[in-house]
Protein backbone atom coordinates (compact mmCIF):
# COMPACT_ATOMS: atom_id res chain seq x y z
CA UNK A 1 3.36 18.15 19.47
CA UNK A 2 0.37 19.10 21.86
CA UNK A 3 -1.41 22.04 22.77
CA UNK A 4 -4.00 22.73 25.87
CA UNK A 5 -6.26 25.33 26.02
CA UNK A 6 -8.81 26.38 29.09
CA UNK A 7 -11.79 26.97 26.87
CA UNK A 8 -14.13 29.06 30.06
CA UNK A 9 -13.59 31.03 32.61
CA UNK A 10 -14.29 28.74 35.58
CA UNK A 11 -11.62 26.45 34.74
CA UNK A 12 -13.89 23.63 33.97
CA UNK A 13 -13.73 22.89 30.47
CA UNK A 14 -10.21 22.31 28.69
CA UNK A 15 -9.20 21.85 24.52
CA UNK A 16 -6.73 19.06 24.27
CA UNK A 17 -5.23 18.40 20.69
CA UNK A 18 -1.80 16.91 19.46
CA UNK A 19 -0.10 15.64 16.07
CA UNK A 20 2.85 13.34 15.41
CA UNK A 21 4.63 12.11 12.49
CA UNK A 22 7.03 9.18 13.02
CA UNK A 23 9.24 7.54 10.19
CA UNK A 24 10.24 3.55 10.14
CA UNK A 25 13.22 3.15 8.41
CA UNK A 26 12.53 1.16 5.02
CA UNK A 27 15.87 -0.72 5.53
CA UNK A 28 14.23 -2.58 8.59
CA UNK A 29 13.26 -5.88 6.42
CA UNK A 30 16.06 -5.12 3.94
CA UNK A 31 18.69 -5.82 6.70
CA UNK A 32 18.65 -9.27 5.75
CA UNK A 33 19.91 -8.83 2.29
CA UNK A 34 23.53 -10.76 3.27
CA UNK A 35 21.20 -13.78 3.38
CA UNK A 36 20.94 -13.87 -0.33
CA UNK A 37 23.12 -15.48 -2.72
CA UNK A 38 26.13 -15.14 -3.31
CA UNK A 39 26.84 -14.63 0.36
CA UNK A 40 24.74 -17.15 2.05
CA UNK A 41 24.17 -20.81 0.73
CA UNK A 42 23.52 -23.68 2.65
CA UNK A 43 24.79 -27.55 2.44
CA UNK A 44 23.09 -30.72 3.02
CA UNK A 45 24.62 -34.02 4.12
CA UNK A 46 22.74 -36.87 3.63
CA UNK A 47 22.62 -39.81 5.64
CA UNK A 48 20.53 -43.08 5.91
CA UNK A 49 19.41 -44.06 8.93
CA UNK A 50 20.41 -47.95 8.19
CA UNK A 51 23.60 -47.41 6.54
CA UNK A 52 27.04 -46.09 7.69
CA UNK A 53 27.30 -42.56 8.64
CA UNK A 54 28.77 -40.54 5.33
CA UNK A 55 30.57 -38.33 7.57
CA UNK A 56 31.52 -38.20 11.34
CA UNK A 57 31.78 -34.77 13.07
CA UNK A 58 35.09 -35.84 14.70
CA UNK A 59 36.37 -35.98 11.18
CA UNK A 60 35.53 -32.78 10.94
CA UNK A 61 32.36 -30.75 8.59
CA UNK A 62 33.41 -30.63 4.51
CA UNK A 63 34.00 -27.18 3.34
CA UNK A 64 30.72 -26.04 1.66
CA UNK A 65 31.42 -25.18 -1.85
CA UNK A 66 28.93 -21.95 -3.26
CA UNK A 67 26.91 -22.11 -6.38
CA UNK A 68 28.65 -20.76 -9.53
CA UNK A 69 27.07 -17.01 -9.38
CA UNK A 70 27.07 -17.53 -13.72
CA UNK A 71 24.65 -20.24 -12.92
CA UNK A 72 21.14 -19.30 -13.59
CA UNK A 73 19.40 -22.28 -11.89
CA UNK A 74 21.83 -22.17 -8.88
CA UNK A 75 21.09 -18.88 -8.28
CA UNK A 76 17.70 -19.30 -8.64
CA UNK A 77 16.87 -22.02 -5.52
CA UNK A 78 15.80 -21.38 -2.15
CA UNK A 79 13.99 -18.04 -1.33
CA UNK A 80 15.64 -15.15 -2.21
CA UNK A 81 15.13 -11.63 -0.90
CA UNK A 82 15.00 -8.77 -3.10
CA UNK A 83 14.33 -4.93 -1.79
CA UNK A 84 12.81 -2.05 -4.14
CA UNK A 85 15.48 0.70 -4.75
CA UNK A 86 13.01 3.51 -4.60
CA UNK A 87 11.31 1.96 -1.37
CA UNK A 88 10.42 5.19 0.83
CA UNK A 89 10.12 5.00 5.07
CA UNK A 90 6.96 3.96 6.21
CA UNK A 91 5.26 7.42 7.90
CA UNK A 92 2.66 6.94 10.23
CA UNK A 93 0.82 10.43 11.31
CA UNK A 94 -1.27 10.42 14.34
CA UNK A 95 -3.48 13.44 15.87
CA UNK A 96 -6.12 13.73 18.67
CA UNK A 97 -8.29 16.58 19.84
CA UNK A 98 -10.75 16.38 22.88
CA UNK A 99 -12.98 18.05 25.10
CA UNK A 100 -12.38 17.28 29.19
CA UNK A 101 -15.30 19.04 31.33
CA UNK A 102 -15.37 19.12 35.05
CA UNK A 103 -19.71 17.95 36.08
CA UNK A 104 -19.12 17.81 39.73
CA UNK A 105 -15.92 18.28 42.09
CA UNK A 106 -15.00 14.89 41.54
CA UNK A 107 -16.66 13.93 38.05
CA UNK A 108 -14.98 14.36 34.57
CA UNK A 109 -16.37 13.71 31.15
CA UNK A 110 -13.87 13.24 28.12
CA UNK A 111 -14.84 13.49 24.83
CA UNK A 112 -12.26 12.61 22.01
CA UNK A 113 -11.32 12.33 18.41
CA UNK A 114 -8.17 10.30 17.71
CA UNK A 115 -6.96 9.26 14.33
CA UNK A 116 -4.05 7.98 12.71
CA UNK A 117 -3.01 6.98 9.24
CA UNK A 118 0.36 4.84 7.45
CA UNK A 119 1.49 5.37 4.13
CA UNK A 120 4.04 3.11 2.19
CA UNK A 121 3.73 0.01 3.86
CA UNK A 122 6.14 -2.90 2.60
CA UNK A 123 3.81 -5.96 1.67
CA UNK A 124 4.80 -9.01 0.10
CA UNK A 125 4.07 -9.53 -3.75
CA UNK A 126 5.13 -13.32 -4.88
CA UNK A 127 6.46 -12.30 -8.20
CA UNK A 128 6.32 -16.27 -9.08
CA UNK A 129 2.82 -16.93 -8.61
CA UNK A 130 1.39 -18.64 -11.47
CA UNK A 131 -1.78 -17.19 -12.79
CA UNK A 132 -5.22 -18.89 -11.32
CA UNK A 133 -7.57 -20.50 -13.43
CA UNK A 134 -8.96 -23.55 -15.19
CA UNK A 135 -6.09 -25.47 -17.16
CA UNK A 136 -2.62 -26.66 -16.62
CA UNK A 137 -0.06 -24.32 -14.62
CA UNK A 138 1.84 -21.94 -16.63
CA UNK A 139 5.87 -21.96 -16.38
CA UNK A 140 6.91 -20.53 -13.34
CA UNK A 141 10.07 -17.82 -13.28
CA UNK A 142 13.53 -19.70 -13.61
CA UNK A 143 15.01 -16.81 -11.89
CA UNK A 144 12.85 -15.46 -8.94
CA UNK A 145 11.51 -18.32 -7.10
CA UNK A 146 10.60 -16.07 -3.74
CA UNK A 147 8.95 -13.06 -2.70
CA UNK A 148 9.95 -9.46 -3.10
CA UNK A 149 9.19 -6.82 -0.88
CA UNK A 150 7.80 -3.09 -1.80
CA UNK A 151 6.25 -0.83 -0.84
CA UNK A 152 3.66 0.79 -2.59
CA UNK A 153 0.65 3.46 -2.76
CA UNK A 154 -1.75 1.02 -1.73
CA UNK A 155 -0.05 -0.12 1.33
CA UNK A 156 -1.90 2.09 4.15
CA UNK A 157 -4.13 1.79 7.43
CA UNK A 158 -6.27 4.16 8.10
CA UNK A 159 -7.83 3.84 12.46
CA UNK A 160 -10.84 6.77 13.48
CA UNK A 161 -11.43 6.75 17.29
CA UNK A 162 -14.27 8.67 19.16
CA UNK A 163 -13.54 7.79 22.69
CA UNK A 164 -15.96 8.75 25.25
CA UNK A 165 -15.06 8.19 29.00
CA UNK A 166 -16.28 9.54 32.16
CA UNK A 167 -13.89 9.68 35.06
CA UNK A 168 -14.48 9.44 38.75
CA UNK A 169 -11.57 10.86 41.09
């Protein structure tokens, strides 16, 4: 939304201001979640590059068999993708206001404020690290061996702009 107002009566000096909200849809990154066990699993052939082929592709590709979904340490390979039931859409909010003044017939001076802020950015949080310090590493999770996303409270950007410009036309 914006709003213009002629501030004096010789038509020289305007108000400019404006505010938007927008809303990302917190599903965005969550729109992989088919990619996730059981659903999606991939299978390796081996070969050796001075032996016999295992397999020929006119033969035709093996069917790939899935992990058992009771095993713990199947399930728990590769890098799984897990998504925060409570996540909330990212809002960013954005709003201006400015001062344009005519100097001369064909000189304009702009003076502006312009800021912007978004709350409940997803970030990353690798709920496998293994705490830093001096000593041996600590067990790691047998059943989350990737990263989560969420979104939290301190996920946010904050940008302040005082643009000043002076326009010749």
């Amino acid at each position: 939304m914006g709003l213009s107002y002629l501030l004096t009566s010789d038509q020289k000096t305007v108000l400019r201001t404006g505010f938007g909200i927008s809303y990302v849809e917190a599903g965005q990154g969550g729109g992989q979640l088919y990619k996730n066990l059981p659903y999606f699993f991939s299978q390796v052939i081996p070969s050796d590059q001075n032996a016999q082929p295992g397999i020929r592709i006119s033969d035709g590709l093996p069917t790939p068999v899935p992990p058992d979904i009771t095993n713990q340490v199947a399930l728990s390979s590769g890098n799984p993708n897990a998504w925060d039931f409570d996540l909330q859409s990212t809002k960013t909010m954005q709003w201006s206001f400015g001062v344009q003044r005519e100097i001369h017939a064909n000189l304009l001076v702009d003076v502006s404020y312009v800021g912007t802020r978004t709350l409940g950015l997803i970030s990353n949080v690798n709920i496998n690290q293994s705490i830093p310090g001096a000593g041996p590493q600590g067990p790691l999770l047998p059943d989350a061996r990737g990263k989560t996303g969420r979104g939290g409270i301190d996920t946010f950007t904050r940008l302040h702009l005082v643009p000043l410009s002076c326009q010749r036309f």
